[in-house]
C-alpha atoms as a PDB file:
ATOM      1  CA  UNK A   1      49.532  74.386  83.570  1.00  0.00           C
ATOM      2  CA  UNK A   2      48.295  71.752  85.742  1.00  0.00           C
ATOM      3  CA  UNK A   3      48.033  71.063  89.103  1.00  0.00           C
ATOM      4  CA  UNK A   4      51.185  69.721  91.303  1.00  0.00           C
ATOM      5  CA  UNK A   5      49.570  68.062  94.594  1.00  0.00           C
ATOM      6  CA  UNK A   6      46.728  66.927  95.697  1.00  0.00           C
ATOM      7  CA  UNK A   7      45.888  69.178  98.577  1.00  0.00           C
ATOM      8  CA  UNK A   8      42.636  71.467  98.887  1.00  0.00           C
ATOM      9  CA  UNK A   9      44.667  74.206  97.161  1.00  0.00           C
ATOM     10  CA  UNK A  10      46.401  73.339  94.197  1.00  0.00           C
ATOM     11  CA  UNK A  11      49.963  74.477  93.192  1.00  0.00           C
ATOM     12  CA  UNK A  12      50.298  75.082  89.516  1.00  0.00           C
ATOM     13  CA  UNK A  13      53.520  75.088  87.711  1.00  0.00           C
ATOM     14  CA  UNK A  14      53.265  78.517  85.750  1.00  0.00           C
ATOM     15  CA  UNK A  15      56.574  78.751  82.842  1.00  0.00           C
ATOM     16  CA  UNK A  16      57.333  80.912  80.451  1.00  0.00           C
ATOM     17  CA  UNK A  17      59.289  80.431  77.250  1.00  0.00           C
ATOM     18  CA  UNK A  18      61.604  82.151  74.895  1.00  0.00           C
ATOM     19  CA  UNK A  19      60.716  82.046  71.264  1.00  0.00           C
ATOM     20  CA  UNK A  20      63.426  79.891  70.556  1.00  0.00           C
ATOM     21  CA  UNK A  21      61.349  77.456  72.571  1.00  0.00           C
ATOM     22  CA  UNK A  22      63.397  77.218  75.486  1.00  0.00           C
ATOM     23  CA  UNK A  23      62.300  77.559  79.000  1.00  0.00           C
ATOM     24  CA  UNK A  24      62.787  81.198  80.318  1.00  0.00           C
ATOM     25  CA  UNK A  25      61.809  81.132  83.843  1.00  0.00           C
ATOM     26  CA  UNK A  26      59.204  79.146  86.094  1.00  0.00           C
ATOM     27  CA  UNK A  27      57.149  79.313  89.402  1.00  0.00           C
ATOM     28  CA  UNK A  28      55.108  77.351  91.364  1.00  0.00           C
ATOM     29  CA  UNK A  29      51.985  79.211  92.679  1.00  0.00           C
ATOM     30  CA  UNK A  30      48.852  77.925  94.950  1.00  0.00           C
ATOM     31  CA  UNK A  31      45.648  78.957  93.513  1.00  0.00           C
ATOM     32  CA  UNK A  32      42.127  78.587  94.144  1.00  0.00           C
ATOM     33  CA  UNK A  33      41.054  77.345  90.516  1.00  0.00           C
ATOM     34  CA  UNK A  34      42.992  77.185  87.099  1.00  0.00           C
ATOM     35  CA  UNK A  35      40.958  80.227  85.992  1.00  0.00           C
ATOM     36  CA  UNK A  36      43.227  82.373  88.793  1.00  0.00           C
ATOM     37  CA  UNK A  37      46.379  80.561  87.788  1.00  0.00           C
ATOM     38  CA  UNK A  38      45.880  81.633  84.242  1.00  0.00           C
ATOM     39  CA  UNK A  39      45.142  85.465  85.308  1.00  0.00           C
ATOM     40  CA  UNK A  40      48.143  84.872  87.599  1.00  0.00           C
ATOM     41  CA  UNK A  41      50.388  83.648  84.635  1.00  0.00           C
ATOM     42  CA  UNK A  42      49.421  86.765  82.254  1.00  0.00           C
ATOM     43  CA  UNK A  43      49.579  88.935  84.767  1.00  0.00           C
ATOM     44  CA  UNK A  44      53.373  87.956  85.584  1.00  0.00           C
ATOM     45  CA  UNK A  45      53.730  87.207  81.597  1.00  0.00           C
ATOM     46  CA  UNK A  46      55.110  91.203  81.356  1.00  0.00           C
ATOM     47  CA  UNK A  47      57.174  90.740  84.650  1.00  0.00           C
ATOM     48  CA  UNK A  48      59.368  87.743  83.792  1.00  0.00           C
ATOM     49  CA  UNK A  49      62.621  89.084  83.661  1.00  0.00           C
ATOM     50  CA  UNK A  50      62.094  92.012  86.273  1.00  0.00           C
ATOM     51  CA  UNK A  51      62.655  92.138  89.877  1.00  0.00           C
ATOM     52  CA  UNK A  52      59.565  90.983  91.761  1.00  0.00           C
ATOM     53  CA  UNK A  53      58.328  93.353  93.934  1.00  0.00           C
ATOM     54  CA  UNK A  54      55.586  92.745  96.996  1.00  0.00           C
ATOM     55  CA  UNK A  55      53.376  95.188  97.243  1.00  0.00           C
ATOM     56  CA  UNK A  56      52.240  95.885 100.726  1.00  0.00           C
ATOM     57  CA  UNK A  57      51.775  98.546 103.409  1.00  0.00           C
ATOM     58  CA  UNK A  58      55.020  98.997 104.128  1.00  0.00           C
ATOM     59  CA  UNK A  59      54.069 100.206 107.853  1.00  0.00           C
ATOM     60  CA  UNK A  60      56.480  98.917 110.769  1.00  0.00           C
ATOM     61  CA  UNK A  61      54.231  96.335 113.432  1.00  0.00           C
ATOM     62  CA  UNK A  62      57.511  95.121 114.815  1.00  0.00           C
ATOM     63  CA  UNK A  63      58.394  96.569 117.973  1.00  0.00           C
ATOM     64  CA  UNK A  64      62.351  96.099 117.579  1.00  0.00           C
ATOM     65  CA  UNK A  65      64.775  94.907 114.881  1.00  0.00           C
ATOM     66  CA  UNK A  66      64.543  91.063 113.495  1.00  0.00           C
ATOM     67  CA  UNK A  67      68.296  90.339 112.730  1.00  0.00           C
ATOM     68  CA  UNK A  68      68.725  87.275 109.998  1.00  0.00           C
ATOM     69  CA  UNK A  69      71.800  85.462 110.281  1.00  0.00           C
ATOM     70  CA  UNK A  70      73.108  82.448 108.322  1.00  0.00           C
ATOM     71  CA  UNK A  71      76.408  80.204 108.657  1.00  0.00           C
ATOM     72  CA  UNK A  72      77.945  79.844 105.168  1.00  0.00           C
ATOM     73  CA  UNK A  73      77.213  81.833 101.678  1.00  0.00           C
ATOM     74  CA  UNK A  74      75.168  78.624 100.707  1.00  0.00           C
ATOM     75  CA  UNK A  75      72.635  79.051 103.520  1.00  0.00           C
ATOM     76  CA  UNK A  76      71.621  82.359 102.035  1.00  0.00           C
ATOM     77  CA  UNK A  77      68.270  81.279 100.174  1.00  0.00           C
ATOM     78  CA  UNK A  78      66.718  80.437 103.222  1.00  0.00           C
ATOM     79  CA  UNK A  79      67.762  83.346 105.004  1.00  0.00           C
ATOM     80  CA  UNK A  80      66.375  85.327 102.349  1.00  0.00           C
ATOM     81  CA  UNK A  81      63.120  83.758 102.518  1.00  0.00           C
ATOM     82  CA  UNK A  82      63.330  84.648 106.027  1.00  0.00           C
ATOM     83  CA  UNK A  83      63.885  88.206 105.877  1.00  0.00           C
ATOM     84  CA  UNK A  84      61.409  88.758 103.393  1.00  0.00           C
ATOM     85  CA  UNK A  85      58.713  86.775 105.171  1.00  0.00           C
ATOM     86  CA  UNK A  86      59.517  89.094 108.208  1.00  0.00           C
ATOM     87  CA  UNK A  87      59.821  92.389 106.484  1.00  0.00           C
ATOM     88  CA  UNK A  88      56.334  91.678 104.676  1.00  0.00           C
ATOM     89  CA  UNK A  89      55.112  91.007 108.027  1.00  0.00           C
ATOM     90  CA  UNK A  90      56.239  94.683 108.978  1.00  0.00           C
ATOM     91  CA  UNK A  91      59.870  94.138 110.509  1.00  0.00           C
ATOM     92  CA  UNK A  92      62.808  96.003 110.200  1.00  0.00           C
ATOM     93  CA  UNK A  93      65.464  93.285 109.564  1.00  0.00           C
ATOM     94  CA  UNK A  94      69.195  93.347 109.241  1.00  0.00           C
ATOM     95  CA  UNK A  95      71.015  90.463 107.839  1.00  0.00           C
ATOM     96  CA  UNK A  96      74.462  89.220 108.518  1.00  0.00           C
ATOM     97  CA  UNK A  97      75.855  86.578 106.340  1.00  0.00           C
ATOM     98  CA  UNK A  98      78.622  84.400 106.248  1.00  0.00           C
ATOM     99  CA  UNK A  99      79.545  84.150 109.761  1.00  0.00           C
ATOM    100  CA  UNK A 100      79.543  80.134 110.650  1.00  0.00           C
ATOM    101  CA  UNK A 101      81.203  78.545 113.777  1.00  0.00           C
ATOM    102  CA  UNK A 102      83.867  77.727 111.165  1.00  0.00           C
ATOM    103  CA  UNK A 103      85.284  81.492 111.670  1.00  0.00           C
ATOM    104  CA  UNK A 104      83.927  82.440 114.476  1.00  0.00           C
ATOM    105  CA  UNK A 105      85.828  86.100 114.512  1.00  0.00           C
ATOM    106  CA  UNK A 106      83.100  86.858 111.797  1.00  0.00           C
ATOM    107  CA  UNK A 107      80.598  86.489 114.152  1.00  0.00           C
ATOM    108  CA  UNK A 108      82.386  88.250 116.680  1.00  0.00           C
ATOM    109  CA  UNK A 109      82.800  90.776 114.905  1.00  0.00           C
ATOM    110  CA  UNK A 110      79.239  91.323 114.861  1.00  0.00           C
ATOM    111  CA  UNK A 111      78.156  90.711 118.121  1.00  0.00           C
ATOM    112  CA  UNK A 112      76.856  94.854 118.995  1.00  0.00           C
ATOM    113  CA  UNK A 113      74.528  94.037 115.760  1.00  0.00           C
ATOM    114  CA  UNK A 114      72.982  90.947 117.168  1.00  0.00           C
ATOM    115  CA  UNK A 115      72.856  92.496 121.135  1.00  0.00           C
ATOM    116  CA  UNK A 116      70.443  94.994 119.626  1.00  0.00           C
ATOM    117  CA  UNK A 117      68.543  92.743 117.694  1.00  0.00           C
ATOM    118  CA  UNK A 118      65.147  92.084 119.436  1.00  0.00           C
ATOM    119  CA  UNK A 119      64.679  88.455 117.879  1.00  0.00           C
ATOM    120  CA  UNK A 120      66.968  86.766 116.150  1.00  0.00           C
ATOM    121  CA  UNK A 121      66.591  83.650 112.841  1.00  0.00           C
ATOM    122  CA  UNK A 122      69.841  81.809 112.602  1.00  0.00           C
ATOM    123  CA  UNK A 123      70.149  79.502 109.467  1.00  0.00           C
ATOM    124  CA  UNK A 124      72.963  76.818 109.580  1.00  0.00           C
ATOM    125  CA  UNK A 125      73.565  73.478 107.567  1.00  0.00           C
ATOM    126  CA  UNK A 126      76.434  71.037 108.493  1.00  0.00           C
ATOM    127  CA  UNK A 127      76.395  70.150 111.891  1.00  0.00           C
ATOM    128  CA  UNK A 128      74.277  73.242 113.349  1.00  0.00           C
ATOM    129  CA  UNK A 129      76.075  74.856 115.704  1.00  0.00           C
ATOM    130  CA  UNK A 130      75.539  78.275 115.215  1.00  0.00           C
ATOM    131  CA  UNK A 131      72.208  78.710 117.032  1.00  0.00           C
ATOM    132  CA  UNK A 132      73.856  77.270 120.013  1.00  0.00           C
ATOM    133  CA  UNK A 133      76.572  80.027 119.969  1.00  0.00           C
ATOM    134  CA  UNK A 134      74.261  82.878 119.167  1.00  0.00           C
ATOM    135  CA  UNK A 135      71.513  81.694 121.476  1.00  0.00           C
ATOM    136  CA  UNK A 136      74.323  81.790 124.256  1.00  0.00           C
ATOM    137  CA  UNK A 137      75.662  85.518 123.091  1.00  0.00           C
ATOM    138  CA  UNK A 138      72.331  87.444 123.587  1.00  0.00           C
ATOM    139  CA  UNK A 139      69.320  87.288 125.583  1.00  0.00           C
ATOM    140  CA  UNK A 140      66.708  87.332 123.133  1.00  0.00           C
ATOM    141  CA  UNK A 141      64.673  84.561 121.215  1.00  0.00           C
ATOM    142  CA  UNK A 142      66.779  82.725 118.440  1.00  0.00           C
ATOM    143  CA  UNK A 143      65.136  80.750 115.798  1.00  0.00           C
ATOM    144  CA  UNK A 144      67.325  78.064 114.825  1.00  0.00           C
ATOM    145  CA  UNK A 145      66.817  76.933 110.918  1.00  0.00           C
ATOM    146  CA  UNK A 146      68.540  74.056 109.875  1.00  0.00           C
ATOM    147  CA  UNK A 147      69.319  74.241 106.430  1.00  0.00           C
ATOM    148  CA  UNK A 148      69.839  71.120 103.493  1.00  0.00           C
ATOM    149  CA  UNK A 149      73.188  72.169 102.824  1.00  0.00           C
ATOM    150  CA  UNK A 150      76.446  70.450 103.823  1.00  0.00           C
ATOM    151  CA  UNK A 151      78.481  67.541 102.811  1.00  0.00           C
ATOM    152  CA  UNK A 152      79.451  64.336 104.394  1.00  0.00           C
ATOM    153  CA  UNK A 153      77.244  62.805 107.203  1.00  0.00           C
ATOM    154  CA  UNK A 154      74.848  65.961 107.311  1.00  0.00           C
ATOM    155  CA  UNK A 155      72.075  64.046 105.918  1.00  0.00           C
ATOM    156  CA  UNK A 156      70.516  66.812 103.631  1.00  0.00           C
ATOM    157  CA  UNK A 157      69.710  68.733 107.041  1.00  0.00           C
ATOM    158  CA  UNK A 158      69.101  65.769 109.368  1.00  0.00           C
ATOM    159  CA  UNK A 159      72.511  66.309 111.393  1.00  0.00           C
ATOM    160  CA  UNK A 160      71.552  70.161 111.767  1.00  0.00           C
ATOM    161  CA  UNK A 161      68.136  69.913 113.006  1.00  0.00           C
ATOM    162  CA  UNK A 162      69.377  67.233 115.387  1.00  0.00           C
ATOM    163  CA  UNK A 163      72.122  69.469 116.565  1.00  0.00           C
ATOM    164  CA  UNK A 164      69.678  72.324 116.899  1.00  0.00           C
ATOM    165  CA  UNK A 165      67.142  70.391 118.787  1.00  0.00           C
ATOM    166  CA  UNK A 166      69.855  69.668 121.171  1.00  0.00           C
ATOM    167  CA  UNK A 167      71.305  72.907 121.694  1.00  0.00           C
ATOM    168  CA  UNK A 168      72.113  73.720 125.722  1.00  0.00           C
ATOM    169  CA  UNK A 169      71.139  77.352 124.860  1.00  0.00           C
ATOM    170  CA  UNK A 170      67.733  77.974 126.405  1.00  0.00           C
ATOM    171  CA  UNK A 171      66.466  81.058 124.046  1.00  0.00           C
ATOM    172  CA  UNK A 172      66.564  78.525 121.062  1.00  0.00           C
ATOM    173  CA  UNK A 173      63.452  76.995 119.265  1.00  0.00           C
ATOM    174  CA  UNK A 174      64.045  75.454 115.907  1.00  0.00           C
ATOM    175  CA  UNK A 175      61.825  75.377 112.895  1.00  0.00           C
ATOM    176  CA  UNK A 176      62.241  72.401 110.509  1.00  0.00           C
ATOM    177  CA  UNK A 177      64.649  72.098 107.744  1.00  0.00           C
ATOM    178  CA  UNK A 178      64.324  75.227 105.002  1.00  0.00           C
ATOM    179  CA  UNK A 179      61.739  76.846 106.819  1.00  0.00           C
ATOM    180  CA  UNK A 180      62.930  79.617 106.067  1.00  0.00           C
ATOM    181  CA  UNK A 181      59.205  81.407 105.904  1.00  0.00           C
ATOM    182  CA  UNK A 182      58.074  79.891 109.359  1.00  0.00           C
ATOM    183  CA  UNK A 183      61.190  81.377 110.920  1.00  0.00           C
ATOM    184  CA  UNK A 184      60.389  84.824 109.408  1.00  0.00           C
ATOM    185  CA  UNK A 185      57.029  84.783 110.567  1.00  0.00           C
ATOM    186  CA  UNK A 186      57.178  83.189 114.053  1.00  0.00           C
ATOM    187  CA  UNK A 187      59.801  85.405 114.706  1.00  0.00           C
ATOM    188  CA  UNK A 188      56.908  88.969 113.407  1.00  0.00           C
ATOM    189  CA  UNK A 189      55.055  87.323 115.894  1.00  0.00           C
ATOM    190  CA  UNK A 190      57.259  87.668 118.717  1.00  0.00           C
ATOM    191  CA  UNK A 191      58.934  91.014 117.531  1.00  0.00           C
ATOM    192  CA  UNK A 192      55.291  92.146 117.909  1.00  0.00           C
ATOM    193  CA  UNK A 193      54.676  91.095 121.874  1.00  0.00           C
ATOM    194  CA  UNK A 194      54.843  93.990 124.059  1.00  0.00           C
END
């Protein structure tokens, strides 16, 4: 267990093995001294084939619904980091997945869902132009997220982010590539506005 950068808050690489020897499961967590990280690590030492659960007041702050969208299947993760990030914020958040410019009917499909949606995170890899096309749908804030997937000239998320900081649609702002949690919570934030 030993530190893994060098900021004022360490992140420790906490693993867990079977008794064959092989590695089970890991996690990187930030914590204030080794001494925490080792509570930490016995702590999650009965946990580490269960379903993490966070443990919070689980009152609603937000004063409408978040709605999470993402492009393609792969874009999911960040999504998901998203929508939890928002709901342990105290959102209610809907999801809608797999609905890229690349079928647009799927998004279509769905536009009542995102009209009601009072902000809205929209996670895209390739080229990025899904925020664009939401962002022109609704009148709402969208949170563009430009995600590390694609194939090609993307650029590991380069050619999305560009796109996204681009977009002609007004009601987008972008967060940078997998930010997934700063999505989620900038988007509490302004669920949370009067």
């Amino acid at each position: 267990m030993e530190p893994t950068n060098g900021g004022t808050m360490p992140s420790y690489d906490i693993c867990y093995f079977d008794g064959d020897g092989s590695l089970a499961c890991s996690f990187s967590a930030m914590c204030a001294s080794e001494t925490q990280a080792k509570v930490l690590a016995h702590a999650m030492k009965q946990t580490a084939y269960k379903k993490f659960e966070v443990w919070r007041d689980r009152t609603l702050r937000g004063k409408g619904r978040i709605a999470v969208v993402c492009a393609g299947t792969s874009d999911i993760p960040v999504a998901e980091e998203a929508q939890v990030t928002a709901e342990v914020m105290g959102n209610e958040v809907e999801t809608i997945h797999d609905v890229g410019v690349a079928g647009i009917h799927r998004l279509m499909d769905n536009r009542m869902r995102l009209t009601e949606a009072r902000v809205i995170v929209v996670c895209a890899g390739m080229e990025g132009a899904l925020p664009s096309v939401v962002g022109g749908l609704v009148g709402v804030p969208v949170i563009a997220v430009p995600t590390s997937i694609g194939y090609g000239a993307s650029f590991k998320g380069m050619a999305a982010l560009l796109g996204m900081l681009n977009s002609c649609a007004s009601n987008v702002s972008v967060v940078n590539i997998d930010n997934g949690f700063g999505a989620g919570y900038v988007a509490s934030l302004i669920n949370r506005l009067p």
